[in-house]
PDB file of N, CA and C in Angstrom:
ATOM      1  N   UNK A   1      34.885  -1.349 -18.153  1.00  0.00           N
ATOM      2  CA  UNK A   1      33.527  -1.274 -18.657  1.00  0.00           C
ATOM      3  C   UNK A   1      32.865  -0.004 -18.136  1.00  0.00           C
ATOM      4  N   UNK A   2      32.387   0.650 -18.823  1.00  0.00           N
ATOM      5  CA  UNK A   2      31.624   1.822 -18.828  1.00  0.00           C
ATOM      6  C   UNK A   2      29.911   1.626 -18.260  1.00  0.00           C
ATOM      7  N   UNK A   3      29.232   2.422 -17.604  1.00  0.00           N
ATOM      8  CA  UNK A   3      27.949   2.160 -17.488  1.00  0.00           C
ATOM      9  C   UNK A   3      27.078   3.612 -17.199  1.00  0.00           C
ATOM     10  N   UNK A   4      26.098   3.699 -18.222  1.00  0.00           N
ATOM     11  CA  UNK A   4      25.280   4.724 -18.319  1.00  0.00           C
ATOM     12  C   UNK A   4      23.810   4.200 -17.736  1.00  0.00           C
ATOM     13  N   UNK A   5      23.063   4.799 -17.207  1.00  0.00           N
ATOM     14  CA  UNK A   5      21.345   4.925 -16.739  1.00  0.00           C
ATOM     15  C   UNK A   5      20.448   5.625 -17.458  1.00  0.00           C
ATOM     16  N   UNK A   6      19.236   4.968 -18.203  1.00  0.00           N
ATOM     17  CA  UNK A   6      18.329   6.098 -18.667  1.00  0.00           C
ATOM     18  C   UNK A   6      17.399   5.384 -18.290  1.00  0.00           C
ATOM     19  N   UNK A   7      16.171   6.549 -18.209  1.00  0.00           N
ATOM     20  CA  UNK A   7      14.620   5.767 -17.400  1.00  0.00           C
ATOM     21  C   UNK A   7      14.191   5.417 -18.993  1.00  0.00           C
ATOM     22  N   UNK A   8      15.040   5.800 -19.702  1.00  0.00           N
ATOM     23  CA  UNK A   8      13.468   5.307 -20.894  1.00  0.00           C
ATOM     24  C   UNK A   8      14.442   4.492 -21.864  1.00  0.00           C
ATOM     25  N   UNK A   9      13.438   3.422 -22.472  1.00  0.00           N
ATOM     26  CA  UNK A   9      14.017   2.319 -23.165  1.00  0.00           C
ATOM     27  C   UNK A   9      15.024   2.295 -24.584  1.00  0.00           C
ATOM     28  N   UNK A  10      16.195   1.868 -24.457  1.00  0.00           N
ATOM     29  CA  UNK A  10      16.867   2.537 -25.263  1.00  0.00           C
ATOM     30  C   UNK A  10      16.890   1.646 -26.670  1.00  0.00           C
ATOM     31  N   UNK A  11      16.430   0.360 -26.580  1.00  0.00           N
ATOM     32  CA  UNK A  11      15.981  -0.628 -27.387  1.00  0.00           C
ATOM     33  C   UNK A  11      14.753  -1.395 -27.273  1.00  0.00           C
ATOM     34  N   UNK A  12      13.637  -1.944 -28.064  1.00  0.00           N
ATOM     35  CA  UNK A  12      12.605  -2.455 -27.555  1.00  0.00           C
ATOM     36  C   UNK A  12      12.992  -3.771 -26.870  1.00  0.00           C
ATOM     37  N   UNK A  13      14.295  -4.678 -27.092  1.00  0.00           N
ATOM     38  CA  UNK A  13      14.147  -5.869 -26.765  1.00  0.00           C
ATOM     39  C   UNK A  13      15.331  -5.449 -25.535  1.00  0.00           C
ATOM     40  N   UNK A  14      15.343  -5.430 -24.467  1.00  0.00           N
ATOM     41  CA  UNK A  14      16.418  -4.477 -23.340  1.00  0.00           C
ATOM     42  C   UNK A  14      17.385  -5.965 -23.482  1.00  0.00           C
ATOM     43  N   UNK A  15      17.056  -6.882 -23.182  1.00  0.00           N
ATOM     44  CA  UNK A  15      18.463  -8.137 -23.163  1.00  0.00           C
ATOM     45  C   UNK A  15      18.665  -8.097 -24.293  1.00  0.00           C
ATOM     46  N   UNK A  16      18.929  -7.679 -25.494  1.00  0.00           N
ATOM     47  CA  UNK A  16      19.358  -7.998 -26.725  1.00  0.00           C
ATOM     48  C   UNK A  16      20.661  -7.207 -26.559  1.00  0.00           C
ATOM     49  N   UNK A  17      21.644  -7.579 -27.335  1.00  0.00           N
ATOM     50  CA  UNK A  17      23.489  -7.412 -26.995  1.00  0.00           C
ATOM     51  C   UNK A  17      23.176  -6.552 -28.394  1.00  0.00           C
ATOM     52  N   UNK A  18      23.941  -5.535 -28.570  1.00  0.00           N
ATOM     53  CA  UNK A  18      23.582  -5.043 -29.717  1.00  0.00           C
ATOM     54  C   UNK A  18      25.149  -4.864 -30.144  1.00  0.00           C
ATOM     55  N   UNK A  19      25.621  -4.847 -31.078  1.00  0.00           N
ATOM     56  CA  UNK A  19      27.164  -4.389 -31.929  1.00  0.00           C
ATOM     57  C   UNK A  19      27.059  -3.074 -32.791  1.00  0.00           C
ATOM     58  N   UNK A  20      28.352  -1.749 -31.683  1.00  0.00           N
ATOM     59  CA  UNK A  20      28.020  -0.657 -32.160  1.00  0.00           C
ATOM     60  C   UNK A  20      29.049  -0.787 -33.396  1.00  0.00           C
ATOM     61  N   UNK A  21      30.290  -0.412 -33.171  1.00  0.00           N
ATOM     62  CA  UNK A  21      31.410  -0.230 -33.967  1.00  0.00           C
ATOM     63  C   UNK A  21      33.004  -0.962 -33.296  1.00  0.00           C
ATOM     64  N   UNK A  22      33.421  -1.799 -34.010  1.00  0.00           N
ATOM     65  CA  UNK A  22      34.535  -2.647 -33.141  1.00  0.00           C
ATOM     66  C   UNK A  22      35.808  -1.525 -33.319  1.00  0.00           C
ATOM     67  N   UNK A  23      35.671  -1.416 -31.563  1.00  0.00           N
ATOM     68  CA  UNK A  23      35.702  -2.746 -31.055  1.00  0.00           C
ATOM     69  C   UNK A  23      34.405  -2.821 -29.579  1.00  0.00           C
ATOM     70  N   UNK A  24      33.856  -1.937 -29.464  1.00  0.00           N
ATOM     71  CA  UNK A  24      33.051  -1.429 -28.731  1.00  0.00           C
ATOM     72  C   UNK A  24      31.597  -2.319 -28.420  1.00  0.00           C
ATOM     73  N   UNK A  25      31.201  -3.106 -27.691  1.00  0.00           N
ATOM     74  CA  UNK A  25      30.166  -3.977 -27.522  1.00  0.00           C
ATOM     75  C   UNK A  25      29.141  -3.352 -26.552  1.00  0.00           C
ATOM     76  N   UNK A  26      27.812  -3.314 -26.827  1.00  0.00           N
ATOM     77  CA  UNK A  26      27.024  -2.753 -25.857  1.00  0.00           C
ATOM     78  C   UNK A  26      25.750  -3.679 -25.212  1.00  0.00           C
ATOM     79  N   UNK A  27      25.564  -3.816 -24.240  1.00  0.00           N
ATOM     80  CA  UNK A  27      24.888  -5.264 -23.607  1.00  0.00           C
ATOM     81  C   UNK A  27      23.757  -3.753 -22.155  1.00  0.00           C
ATOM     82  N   UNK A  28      22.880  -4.442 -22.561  1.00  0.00           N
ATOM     83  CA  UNK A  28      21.214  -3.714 -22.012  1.00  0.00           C
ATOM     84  C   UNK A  28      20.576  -4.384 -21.512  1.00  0.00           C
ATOM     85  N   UNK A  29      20.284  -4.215 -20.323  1.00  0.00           N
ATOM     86  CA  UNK A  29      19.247  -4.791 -19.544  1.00  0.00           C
ATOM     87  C   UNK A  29      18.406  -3.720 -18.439  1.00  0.00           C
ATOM     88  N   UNK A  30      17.478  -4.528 -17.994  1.00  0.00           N
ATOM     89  CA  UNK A  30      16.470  -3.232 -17.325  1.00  0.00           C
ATOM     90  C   UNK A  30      16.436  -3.912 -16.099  1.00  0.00           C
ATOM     91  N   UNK A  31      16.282  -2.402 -14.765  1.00  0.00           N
ATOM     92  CA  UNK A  31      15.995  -3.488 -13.600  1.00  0.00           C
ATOM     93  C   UNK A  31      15.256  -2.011 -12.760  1.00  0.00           C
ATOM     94  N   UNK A  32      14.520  -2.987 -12.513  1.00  0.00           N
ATOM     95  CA  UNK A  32      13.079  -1.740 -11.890  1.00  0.00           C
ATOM     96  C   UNK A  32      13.095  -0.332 -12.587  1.00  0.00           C
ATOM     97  N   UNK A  33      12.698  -0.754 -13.750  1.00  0.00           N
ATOM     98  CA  UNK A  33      12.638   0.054 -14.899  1.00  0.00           C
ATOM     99  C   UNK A  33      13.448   1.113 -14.901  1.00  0.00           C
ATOM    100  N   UNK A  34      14.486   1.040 -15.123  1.00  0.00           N
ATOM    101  CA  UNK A  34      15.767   1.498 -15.636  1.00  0.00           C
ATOM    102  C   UNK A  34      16.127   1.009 -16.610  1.00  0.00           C
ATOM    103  N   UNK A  35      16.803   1.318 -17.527  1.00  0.00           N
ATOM    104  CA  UNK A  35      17.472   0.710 -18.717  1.00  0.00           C
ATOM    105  C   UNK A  35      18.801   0.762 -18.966  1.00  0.00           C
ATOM    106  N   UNK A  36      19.996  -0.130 -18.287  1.00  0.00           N
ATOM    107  CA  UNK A  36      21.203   0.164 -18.393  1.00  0.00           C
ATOM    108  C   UNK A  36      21.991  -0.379 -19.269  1.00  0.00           C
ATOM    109  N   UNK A  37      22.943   0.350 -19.776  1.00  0.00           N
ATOM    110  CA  UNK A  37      23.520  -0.191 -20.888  1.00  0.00           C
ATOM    111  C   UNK A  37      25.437  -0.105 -20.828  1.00  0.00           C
ATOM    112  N   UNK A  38      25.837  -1.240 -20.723  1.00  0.00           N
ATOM    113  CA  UNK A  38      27.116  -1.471 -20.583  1.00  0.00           C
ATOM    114  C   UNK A  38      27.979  -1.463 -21.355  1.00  0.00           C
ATOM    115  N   UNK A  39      29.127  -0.809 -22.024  1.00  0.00           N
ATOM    116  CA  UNK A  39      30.158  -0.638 -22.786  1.00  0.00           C
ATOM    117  C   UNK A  39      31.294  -1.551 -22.451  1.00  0.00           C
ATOM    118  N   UNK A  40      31.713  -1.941 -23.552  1.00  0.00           N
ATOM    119  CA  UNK A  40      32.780  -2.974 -23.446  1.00  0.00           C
ATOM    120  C   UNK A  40      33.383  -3.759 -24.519  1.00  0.00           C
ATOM    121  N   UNK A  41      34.959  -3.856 -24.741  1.00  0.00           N
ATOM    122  CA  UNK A  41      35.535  -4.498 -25.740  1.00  0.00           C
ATOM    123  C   UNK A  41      35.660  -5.791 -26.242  1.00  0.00           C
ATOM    124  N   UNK A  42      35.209  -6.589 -25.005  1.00  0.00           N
ATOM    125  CA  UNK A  42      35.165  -8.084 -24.579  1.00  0.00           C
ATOM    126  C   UNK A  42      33.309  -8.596 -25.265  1.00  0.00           C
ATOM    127  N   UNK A  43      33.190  -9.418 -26.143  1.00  0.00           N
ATOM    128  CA  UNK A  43      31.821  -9.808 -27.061  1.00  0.00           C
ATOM    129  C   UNK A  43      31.255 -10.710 -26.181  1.00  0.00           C
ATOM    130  N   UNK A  44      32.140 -11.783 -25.319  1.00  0.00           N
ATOM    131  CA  UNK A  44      31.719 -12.728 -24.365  1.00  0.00           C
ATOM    132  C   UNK A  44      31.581 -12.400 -23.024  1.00  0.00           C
ATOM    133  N   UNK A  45      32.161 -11.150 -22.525  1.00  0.00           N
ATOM    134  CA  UNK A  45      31.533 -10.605 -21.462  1.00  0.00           C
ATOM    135  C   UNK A  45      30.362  -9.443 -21.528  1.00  0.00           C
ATOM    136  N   UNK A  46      30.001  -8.665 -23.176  1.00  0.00           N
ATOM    137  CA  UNK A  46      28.648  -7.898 -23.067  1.00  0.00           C
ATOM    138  C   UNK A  46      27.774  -9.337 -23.167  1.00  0.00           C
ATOM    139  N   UNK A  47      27.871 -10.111 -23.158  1.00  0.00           N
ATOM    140  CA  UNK A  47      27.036 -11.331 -23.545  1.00  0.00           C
ATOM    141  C   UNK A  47      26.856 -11.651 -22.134  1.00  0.00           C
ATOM    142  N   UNK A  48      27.408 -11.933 -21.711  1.00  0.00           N
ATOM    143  CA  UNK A  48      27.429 -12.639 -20.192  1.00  0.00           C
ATOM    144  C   UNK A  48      26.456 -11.446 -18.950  1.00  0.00           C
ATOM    145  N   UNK A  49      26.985 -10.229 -19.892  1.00  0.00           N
ATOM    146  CA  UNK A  49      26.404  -9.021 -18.598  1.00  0.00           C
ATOM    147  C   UNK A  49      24.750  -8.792 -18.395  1.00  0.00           C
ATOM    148  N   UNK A  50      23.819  -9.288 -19.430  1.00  0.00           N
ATOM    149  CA  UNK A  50      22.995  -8.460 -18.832  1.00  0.00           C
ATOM    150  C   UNK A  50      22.295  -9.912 -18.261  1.00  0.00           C
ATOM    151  N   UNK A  51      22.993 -11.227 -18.139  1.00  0.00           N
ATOM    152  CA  UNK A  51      22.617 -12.147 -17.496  1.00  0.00           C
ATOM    153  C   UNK A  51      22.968 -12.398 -16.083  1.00  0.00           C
ATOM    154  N   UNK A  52      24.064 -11.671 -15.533  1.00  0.00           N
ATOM    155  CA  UNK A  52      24.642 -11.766 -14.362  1.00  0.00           C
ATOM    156  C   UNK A  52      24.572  -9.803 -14.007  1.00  0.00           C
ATOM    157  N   UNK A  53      23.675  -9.069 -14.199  1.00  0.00           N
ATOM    158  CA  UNK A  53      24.101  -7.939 -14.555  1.00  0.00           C
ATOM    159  C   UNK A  53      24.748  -7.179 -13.509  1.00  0.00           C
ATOM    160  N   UNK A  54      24.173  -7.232 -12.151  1.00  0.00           N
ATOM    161  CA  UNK A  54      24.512  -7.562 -10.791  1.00  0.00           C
ATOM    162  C   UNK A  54      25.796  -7.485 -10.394  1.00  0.00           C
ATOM    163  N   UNK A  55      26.401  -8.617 -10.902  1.00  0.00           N
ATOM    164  CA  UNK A  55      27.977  -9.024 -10.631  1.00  0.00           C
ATOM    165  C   UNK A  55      28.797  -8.241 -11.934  1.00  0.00           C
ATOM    166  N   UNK A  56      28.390  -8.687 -12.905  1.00  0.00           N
ATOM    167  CA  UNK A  56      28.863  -8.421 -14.115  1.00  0.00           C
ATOM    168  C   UNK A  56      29.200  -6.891 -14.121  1.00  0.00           C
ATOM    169  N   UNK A  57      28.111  -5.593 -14.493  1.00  0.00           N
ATOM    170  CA  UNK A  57      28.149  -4.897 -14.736  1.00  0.00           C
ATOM    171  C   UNK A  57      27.860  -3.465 -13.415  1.00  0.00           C
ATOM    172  N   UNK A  58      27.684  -3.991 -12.139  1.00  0.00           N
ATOM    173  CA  UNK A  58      27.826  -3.499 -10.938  1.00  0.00           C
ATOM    174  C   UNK A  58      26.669  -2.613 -10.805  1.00  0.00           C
ATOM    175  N   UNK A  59      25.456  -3.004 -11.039  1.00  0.00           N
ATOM    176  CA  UNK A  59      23.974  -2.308 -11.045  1.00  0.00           C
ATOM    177  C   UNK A  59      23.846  -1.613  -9.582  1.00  0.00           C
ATOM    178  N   UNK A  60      22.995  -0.153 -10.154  1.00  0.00           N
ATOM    179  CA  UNK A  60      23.089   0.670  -9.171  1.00  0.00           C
ATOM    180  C   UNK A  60      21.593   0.001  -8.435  1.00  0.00           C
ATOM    181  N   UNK A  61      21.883   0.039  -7.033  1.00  0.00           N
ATOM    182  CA  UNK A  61      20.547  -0.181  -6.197  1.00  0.00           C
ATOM    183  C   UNK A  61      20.540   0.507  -5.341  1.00  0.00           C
TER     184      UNK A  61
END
């Protein structure tokens, strides 16, 4: 899984799982206003990530 940082919002709804092109899944969440967005082939783990994002997707702190 891939993970990029931008300060500014890259979707209005940041937990919404969005589907780029398969096989490629992209899962967004924000944490002290950051907006990170996770790459990944697996539909049930971008799903799972921006709920566990922490564990899941290894958020920078």
């Amino acid at each position: 899984m891939r993970m990029l940082g931008s300060s500014r919002p890259l979707w209005t709804r940041p937990w919404e799982t969005k589907w780029l092109s398969s096989p490629t899944f992209v899962a967004s969440f924000m944490d002290a206003g950051f907006v990170y967005v996770a790459f990944t082939e697996n539909a049930e783990e971008a799903l799972s990530c921006g709920k566990v994002c922490a564990v899941c997707c290894g958020v920078w702190k």
